[in-house]
N, C-alpha and C. Protein backbone atom coordinates (compact mmCIF):
# COMPACT_ATOMS: atom_id res chain seq x y z
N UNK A 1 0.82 -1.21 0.00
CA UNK A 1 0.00 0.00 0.00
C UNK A 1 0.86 1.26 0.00
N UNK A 2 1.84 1.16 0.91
CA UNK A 2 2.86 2.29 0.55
C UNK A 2 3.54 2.61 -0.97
N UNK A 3 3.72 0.97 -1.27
CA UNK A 3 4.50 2.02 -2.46
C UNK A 3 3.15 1.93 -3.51
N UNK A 4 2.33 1.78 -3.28
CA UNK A 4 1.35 2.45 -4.37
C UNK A 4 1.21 4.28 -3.92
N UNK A 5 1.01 4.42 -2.69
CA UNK A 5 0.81 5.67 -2.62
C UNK A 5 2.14 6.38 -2.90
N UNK A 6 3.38 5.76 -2.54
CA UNK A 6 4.21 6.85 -3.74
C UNK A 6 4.86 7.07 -4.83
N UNK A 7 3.55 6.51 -5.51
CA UNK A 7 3.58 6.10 -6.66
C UNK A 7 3.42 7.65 -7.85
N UNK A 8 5.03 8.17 -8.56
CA UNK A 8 4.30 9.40 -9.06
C UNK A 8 3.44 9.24 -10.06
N UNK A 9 3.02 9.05 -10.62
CA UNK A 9 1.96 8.76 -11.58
C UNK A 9 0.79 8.92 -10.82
N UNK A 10 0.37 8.24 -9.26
CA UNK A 10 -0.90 8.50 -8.62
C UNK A 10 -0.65 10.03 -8.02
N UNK A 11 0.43 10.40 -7.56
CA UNK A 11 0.30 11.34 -7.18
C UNK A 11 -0.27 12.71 -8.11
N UNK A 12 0.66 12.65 -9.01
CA UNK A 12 0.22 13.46 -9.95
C UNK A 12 -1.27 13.98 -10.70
N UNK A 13 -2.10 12.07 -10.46
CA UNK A 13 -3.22 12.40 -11.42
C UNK A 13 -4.10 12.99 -9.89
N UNK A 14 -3.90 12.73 -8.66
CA UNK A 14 -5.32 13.11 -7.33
C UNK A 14 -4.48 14.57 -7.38
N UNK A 15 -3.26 14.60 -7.58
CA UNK A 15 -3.08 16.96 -7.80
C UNK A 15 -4.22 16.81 -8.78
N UNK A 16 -3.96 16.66 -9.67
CA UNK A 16 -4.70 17.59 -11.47
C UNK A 16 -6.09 17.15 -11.04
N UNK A 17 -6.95 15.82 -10.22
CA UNK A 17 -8.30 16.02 -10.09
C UNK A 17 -8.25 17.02 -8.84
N UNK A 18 -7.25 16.82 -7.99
CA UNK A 18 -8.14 17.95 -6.60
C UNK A 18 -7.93 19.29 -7.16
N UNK A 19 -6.89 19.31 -8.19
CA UNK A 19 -6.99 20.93 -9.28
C UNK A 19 -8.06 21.19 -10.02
N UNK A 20 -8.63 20.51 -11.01
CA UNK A 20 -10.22 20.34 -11.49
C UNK A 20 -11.20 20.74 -10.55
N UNK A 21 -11.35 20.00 -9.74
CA UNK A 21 -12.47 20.27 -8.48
C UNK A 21 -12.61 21.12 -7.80
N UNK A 22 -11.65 21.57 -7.69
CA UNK A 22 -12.06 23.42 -7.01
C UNK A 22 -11.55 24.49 -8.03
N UNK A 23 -10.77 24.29 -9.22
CA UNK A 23 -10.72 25.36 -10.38
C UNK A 23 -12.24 25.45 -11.41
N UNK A 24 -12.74 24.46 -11.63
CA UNK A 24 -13.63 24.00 -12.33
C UNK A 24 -15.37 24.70 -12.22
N UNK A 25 -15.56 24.97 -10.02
CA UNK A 25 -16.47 25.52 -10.16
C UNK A 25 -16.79 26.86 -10.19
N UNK A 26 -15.43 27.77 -10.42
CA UNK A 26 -15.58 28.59 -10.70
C UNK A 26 -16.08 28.83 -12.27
N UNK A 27 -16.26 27.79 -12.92
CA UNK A 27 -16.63 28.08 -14.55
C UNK A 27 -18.17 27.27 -14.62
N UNK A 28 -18.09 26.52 -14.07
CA UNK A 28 -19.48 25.43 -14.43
C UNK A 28 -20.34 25.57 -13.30
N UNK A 29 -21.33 26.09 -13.07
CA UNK A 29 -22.13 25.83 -12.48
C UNK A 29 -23.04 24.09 -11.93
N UNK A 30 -22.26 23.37 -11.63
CA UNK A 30 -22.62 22.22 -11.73
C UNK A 30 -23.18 22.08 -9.59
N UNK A 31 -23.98 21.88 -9.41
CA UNK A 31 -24.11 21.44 -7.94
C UNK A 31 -23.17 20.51 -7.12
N UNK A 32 -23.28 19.24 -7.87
CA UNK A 32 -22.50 17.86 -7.52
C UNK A 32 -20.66 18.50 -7.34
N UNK A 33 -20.57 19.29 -8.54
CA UNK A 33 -19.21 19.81 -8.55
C UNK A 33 -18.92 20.46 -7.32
N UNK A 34 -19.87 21.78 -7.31
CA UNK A 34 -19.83 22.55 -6.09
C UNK A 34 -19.62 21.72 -5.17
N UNK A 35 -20.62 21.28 -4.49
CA UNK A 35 -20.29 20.44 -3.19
C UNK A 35 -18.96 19.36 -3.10
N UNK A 36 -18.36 18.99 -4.29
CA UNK A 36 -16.93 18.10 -4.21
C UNK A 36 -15.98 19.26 -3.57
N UNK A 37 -15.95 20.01 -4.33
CA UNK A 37 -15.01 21.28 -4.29
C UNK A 37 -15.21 21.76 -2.85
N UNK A 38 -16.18 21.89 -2.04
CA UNK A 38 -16.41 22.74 -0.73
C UNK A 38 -15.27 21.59 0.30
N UNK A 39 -16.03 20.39 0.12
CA UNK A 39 -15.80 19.14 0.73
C UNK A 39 -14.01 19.23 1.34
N UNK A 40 -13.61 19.50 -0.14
CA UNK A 40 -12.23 19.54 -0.47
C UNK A 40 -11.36 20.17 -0.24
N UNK A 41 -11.86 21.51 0.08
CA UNK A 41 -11.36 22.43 0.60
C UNK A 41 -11.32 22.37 1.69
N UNK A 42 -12.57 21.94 2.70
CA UNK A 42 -13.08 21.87 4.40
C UNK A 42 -12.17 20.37 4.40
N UNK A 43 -11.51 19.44 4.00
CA UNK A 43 -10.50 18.70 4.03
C UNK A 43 -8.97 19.35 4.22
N UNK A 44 -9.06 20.09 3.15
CA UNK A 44 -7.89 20.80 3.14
C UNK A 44 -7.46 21.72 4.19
N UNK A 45 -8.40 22.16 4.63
CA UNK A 45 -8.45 23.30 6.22
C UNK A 45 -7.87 22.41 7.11
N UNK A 46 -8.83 21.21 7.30
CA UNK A 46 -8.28 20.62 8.51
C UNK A 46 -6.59 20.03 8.44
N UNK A 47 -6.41 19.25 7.17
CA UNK A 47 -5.26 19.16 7.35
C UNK A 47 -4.10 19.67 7.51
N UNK A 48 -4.46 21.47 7.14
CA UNK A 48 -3.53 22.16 7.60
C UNK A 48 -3.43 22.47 8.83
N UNK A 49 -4.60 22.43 9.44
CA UNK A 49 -4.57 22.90 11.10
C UNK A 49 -4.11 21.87 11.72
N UNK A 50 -3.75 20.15 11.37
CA UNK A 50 -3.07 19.31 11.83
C UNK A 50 -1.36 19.60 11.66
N UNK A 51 -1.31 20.12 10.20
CA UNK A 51 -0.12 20.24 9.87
C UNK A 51 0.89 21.40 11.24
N UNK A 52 -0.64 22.74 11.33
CA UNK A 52 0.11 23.61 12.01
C UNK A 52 0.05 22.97 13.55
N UNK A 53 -0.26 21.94 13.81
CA UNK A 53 -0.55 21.85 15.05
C UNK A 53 0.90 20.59 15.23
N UNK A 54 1.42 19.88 14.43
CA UNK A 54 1.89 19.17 14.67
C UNK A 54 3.41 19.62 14.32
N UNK A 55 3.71 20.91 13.74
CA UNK A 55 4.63 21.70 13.30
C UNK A 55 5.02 22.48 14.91
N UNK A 56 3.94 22.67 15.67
CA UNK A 56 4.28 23.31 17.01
C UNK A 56 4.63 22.84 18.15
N UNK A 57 3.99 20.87 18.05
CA UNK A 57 4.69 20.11 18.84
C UNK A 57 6.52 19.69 18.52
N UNK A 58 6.50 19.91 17.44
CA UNK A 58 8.01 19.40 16.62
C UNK A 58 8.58 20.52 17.54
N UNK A 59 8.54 21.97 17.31
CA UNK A 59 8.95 22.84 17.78
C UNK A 59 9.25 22.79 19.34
N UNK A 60 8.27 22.29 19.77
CA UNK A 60 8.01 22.12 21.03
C UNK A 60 9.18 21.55 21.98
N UNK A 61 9.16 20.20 21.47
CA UNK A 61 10.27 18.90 21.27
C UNK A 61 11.60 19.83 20.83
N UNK A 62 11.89 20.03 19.96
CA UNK A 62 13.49 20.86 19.77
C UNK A 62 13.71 21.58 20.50
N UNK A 63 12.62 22.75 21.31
CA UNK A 63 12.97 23.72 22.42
C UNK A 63 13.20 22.54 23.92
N UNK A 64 12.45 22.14 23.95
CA UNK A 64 12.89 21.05 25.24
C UNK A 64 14.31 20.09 25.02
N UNK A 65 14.58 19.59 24.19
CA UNK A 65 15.73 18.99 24.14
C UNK A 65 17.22 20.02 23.93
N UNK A 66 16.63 21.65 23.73
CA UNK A 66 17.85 22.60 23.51
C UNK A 66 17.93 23.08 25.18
N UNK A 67 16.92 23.08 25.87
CA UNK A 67 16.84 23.47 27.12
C UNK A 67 17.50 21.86 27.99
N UNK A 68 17.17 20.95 27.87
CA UNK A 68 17.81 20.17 28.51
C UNK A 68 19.22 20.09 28.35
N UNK A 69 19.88 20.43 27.18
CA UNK A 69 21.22 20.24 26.87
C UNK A 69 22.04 21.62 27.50
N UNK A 70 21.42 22.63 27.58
CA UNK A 70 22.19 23.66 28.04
C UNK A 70 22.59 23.93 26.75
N UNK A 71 21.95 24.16 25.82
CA UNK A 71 22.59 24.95 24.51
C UNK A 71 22.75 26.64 24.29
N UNK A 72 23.60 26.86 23.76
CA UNK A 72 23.72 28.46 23.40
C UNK A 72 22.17 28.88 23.38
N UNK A 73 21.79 29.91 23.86
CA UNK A 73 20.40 30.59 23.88
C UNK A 73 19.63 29.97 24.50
N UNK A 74 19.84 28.95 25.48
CA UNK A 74 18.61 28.15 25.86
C UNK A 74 17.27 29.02 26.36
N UNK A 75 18.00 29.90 26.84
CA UNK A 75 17.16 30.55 27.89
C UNK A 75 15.82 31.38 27.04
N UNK A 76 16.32 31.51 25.46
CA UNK A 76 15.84 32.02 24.65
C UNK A 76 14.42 30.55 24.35
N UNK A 77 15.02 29.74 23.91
CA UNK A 77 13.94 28.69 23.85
C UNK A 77 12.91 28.88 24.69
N UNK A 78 13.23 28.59 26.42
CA UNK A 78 12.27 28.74 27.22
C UNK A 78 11.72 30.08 27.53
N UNK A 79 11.99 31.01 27.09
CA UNK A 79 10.89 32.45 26.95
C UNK A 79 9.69 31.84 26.00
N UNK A 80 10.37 30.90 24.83
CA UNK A 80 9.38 30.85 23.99
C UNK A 80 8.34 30.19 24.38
N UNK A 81 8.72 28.84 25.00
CA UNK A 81 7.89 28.15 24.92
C UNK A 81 6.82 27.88 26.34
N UNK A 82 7.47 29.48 27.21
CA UNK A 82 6.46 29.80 28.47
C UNK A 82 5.91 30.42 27.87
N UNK A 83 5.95 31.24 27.05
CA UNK A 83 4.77 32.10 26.17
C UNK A 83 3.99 31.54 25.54
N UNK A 84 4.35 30.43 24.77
CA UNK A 84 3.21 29.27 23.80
C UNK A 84 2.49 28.45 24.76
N UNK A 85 3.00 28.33 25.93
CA UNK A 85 2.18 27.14 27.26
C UNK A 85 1.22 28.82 27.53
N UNK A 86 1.66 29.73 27.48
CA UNK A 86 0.29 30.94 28.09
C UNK A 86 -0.78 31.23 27.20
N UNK A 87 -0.16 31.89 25.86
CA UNK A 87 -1.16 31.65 24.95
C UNK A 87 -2.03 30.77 24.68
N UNK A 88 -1.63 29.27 24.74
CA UNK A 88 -2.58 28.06 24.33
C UNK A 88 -3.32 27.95 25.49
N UNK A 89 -2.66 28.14 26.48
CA UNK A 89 -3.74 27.85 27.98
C UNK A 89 -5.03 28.71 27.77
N UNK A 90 -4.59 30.03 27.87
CA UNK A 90 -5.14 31.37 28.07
C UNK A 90 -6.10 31.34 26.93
N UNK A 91 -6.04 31.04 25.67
CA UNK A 91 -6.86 30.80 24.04
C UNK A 91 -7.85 29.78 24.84
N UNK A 92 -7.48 29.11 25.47
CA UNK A 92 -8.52 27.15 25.33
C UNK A 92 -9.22 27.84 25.88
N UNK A 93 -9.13 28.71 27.70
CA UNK A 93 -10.16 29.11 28.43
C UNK A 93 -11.15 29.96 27.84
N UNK A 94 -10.54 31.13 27.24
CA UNK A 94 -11.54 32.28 26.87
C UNK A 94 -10.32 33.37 26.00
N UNK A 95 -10.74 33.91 25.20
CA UNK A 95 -9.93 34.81 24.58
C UNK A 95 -10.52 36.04 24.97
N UNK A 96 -11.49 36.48 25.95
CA UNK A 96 -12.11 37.67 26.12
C UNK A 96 -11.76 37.59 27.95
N UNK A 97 -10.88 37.05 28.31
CA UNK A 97 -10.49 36.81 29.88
C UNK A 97 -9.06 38.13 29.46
N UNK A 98 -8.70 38.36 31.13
CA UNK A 98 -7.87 39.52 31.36
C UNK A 98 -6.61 38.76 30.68
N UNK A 99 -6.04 37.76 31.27
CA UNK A 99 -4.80 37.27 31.00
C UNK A 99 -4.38 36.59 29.42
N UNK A 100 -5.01 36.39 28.40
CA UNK A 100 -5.10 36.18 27.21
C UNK A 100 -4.92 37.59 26.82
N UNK A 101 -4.92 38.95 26.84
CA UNK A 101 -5.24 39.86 26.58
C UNK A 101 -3.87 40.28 27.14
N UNK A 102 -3.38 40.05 28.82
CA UNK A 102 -2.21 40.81 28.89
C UNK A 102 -1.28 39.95 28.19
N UNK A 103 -1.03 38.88 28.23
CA UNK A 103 0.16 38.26 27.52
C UNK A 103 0.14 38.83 25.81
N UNK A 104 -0.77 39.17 25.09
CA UNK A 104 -0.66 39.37 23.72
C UNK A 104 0.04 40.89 23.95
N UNK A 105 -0.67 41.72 24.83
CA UNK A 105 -0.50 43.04 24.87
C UNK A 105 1.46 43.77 25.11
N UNK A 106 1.65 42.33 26.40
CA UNK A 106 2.70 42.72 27.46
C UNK A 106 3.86 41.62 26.76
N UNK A 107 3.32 40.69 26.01
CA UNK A 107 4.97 40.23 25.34
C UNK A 107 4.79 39.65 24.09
N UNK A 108 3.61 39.14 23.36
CA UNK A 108 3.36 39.54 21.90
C UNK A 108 3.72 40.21 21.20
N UNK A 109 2.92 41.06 21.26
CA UNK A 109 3.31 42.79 20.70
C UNK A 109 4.66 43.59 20.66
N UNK A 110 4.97 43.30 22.20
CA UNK A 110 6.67 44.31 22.44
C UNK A 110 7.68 43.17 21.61
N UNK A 111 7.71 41.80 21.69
CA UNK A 111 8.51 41.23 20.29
C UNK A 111 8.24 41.18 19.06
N UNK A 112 6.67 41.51 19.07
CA UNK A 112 6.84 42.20 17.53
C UNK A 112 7.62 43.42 16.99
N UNK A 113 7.07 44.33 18.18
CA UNK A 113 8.01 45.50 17.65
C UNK A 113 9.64 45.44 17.53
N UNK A 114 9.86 44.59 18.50
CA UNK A 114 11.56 44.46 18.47
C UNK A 114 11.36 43.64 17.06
N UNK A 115 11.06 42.98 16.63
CA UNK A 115 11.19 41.63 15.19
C UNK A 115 11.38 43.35 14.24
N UNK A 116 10.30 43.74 14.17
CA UNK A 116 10.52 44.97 13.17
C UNK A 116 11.41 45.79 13.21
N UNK A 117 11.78 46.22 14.84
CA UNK A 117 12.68 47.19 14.60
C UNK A 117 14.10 46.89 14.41
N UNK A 118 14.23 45.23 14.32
CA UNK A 118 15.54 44.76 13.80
C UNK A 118 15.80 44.91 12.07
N UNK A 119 14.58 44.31 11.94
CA UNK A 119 14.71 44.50 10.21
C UNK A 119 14.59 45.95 10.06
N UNK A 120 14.43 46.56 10.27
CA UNK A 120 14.72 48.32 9.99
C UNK A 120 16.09 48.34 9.72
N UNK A 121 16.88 47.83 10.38
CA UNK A 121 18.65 48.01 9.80
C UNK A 121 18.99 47.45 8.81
N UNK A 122 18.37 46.52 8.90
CA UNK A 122 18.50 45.52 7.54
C UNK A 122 18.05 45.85 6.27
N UNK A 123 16.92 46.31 6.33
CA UNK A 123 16.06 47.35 5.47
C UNK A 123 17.04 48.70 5.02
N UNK A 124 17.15 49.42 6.01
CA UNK A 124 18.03 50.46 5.68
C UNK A 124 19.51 50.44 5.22
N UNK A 125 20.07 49.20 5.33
CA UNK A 125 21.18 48.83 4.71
C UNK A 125 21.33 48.72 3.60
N UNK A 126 20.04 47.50 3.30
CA UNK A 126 19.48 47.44 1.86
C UNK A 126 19.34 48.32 0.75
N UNK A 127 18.94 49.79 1.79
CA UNK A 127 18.16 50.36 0.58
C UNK A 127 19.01 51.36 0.20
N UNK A 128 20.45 51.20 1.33
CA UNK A 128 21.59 52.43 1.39
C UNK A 128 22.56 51.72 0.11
N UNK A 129 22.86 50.40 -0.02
CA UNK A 129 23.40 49.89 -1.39
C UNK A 129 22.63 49.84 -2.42
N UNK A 130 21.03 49.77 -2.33
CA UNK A 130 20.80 50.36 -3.66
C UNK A 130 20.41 51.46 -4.37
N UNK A 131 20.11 52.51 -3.07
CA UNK A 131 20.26 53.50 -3.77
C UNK A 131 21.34 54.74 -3.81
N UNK A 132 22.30 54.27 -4.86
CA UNK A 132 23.49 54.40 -5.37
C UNK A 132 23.31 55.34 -6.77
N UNK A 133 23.49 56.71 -6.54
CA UNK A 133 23.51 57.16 -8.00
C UNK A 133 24.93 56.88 -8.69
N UNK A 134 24.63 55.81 -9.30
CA UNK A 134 25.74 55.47 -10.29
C UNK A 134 25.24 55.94 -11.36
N UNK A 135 24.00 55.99 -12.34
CA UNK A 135 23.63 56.86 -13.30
C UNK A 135 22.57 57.32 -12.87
N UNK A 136 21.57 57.99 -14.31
CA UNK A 136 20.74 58.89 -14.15
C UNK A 136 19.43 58.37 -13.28
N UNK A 137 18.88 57.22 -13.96
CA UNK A 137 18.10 56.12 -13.30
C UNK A 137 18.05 55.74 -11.92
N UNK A 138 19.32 55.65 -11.33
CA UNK A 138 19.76 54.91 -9.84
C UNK A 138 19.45 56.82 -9.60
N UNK A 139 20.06 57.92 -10.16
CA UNK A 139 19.37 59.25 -9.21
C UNK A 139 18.52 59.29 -9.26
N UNK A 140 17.05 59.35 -10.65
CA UNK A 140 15.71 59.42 -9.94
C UNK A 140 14.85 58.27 -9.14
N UNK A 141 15.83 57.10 -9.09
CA UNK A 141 15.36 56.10 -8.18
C UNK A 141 15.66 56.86 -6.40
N UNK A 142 16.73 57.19 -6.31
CA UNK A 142 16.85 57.77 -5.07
C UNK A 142 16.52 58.98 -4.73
N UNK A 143 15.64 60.05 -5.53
CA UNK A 143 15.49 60.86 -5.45
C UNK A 143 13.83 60.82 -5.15
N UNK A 144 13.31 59.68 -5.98
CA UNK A 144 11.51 59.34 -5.64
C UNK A 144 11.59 58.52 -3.91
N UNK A 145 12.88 57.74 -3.76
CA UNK A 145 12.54 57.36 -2.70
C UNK A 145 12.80 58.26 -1.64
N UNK A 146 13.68 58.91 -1.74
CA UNK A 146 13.91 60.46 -0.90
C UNK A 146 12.47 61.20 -0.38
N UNK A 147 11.78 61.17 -1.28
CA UNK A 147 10.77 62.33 -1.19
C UNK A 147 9.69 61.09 -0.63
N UNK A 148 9.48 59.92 -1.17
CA UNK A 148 8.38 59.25 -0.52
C UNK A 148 8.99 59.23 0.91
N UNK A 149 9.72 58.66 1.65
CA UNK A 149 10.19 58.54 2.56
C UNK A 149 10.41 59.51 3.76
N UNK A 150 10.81 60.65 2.92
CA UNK A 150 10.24 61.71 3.76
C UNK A 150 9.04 62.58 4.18
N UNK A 151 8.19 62.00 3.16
CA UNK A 151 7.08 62.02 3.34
C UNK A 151 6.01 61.27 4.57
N UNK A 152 6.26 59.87 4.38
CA UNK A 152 6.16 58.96 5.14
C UNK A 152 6.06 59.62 6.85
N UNK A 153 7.68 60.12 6.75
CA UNK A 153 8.10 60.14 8.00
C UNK A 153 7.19 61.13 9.09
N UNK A 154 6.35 60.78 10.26
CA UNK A 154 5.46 61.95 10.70
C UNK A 154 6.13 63.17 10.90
N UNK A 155 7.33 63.74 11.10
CA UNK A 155 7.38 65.09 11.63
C UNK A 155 7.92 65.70 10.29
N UNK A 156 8.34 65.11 9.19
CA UNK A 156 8.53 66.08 8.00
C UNK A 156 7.28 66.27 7.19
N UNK A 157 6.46 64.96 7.46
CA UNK A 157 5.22 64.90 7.08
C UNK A 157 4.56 66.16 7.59
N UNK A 158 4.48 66.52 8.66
CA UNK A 158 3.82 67.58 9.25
C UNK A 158 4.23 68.62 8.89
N UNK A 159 5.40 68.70 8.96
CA UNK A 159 6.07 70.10 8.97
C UNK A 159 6.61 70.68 7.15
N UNK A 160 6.76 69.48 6.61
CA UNK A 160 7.21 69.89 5.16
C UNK A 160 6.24 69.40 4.36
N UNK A 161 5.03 70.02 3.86
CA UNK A 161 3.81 69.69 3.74
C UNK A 161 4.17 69.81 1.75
N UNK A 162 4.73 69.97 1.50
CA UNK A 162 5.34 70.49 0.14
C UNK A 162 5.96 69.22 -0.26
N UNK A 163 6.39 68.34 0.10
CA UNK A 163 6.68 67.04 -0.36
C UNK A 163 4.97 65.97 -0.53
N UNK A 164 3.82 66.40 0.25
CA UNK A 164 2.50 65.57 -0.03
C UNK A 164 2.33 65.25 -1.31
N UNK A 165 2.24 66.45 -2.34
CA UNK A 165 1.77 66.43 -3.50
C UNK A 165 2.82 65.44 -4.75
N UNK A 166 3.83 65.46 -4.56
CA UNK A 166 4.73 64.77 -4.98
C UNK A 166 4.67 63.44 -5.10
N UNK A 167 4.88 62.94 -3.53
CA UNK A 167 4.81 61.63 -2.88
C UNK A 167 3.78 61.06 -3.47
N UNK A 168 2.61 61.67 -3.15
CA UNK A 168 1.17 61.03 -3.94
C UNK A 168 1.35 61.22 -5.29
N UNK A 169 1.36 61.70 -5.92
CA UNK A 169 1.66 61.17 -7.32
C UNK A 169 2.41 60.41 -7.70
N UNK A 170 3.47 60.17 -7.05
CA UNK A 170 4.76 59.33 -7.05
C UNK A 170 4.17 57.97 -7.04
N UNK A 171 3.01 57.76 -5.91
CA UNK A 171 2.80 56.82 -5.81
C UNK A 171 1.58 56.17 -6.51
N UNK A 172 1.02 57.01 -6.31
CA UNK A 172 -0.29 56.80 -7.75
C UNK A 172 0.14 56.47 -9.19
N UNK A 173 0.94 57.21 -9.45
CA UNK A 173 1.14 56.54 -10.76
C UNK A 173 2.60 55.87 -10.91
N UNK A 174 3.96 55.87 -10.98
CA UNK A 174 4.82 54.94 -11.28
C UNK A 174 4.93 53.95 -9.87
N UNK A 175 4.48 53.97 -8.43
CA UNK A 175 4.36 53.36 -7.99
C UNK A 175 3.03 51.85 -8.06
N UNK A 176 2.26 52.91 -8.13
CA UNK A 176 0.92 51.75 -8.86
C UNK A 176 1.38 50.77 -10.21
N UNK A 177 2.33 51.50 -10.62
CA UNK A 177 2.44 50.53 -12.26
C UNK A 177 3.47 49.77 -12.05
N UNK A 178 4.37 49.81 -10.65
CA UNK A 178 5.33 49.41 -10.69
C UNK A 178 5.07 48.15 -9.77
N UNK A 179 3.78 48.57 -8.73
CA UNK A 179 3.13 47.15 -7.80
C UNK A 179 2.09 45.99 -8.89
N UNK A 180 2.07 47.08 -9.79
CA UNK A 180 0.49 45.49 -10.73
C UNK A 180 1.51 44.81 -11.41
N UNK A 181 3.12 45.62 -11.80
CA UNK A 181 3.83 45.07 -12.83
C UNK A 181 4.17 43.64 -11.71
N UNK A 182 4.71 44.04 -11.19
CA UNK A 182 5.36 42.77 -9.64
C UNK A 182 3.82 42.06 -9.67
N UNK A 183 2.79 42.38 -9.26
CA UNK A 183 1.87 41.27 -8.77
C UNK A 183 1.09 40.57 -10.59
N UNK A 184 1.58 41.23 -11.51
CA UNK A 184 1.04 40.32 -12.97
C UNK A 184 2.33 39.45 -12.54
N UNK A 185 3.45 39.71 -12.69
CA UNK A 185 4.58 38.60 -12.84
C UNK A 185 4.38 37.35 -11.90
N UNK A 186 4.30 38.04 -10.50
CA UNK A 186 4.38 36.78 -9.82
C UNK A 186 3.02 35.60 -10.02
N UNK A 187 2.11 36.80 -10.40
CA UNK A 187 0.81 35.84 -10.80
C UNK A 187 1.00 34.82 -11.90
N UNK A 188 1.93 34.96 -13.42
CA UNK A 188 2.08 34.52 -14.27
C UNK A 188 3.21 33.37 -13.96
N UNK A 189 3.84 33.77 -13.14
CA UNK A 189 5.04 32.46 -12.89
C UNK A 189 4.33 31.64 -11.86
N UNK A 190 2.88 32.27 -10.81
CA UNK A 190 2.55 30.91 -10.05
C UNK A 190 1.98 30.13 -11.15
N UNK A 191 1.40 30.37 -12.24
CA UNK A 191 0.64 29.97 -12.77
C UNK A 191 1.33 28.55 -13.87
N UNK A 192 2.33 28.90 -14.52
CA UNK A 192 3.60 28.53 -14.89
C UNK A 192 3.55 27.77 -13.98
N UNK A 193 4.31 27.60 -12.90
CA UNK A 193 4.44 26.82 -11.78
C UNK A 193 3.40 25.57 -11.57
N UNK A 194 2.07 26.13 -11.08
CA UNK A 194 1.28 25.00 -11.14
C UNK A 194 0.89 24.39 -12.39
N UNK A 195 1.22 24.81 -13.60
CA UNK A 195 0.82 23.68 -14.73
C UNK A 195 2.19 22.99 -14.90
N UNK A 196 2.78 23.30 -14.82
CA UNK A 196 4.53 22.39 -14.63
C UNK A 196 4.48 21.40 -13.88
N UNK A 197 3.70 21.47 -12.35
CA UNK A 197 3.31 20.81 -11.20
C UNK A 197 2.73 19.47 -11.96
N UNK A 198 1.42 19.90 -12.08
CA UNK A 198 0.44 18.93 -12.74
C UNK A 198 1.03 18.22 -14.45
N UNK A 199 1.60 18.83 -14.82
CA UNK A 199 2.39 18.25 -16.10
C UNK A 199 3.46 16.81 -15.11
N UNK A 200 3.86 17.13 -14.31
CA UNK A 200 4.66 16.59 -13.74
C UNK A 200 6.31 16.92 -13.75
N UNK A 201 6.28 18.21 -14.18
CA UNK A 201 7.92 18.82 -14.50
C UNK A 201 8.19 18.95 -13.27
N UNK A 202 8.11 19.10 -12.23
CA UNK A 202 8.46 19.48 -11.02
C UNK A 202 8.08 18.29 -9.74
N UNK A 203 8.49 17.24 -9.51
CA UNK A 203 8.15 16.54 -8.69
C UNK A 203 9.04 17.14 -7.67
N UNK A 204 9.87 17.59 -7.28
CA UNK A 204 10.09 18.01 -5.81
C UNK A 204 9.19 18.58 -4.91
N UNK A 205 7.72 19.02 -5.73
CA UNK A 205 7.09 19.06 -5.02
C UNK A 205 5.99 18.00 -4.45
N UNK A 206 6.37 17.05 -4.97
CA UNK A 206 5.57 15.82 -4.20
C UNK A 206 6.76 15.25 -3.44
N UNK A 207 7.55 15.51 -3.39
CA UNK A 207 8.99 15.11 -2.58
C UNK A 207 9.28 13.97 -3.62
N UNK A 208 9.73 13.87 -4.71
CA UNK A 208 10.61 13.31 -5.59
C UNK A 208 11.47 13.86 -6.45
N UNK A 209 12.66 13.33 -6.71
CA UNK A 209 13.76 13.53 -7.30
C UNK A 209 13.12 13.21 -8.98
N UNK A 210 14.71 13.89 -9.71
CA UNK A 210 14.21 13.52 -11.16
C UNK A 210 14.21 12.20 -11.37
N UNK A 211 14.75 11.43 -10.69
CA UNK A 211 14.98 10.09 -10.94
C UNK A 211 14.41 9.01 -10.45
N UNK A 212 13.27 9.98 -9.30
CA UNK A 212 12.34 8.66 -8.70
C UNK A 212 10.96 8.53 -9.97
């Protein structure tokens, strides 16, 4: 039974029908279809909420065995995983109770902001090597991000009110053409992607090699 199920040939043809079955009723009005497709999806939910649930015990397990060993950062592990024993406790009882509410508020949140305000350097590093007037292009690249950016920022925002009109246009138009251009592409290469999938050009994503 195993090696029928990894079998690529089966795998391939239950992708291209569970692809049919929920691409399909968006074109055909068929009932029987509809309801395969809902089915399939409310399948698909759950197995991801197994997936995420069994992705957090794994986690779970690696923070306990880094804390038993005395590893570099341990101490870091167990912040985490007293915070995931509060959250899950605190979620099961009530999410409208005081203590579900302070833990999101009082150490959620303040490591979010630290997560962000790390990538801010990283970000700003980024954006300090590329925007490089080496020619004319790389200057009005750094010159639109100049002005959006300072725009952005609340106290020039406030105070240098003469960059608004700019910024918004900036962004209305070569920014707008420059976000549909990025979201047609990536749309056209997922798309690419999943018929490659279902062709069978790409089995690494069923976890096979070219040679299985």
């Amino acid at each position: 039974m195993a090696e029928i199920l990894k079998n690529r040939q089966l795998q391939i043809i239950v992708m291209l029908l569970s692809f049919l079955f929920v691409f399909l009723p968006y074109f055909l009005n068929v009932p029987q279809l509809n309801t395969a497709s809902t089915k399939l999806i409310t399948i698909t939910s759950i197995v991801t909420a197994f997936t995420v649930a069994l992705a957090v015990l794994a986690q779970f397990r690696r923070g306990i065995n880094i804390i038993n060993r005395r590893s570099r950062g341990w101490y870091f592990k167990a912040y985490m995983l007293m915070t995931l024993v509060l959250m899950l406790g605190f979620s099961l009882i009530s999410r409208e109770t005081g203590p579900y509410h302070w833990v999101m508020f009082a150490v959620v949140n303040p490591l979010s902001s630290v997560n962000y305000g790390i990538l801010a350097f990283y970000m700003a590093s980024t954006a300090a090597r590329a925007f490089r007037a080496r020619n004319t292009k790389a200057l009005l690249l750094l010159l639109s991000g100049f002005i959006v950016l300072i725009y952005q920022a609340p106290l020039t925002g406030a105070y240098f009110t003469g960059f608004e009109p700019i910024a918004l246009y900036l962004g209305s138009t070569f920014g707008l053409a420059a976000g549909r251009m990025f979201l047609i592409s990536v749309t056209v290469g997922a798309i690419v992607f999943g018929v490659r999938v279902i062709m069978g050009n790409e089995p690494s994503v069923l976890g096979l090699s070219k040679e299985e």
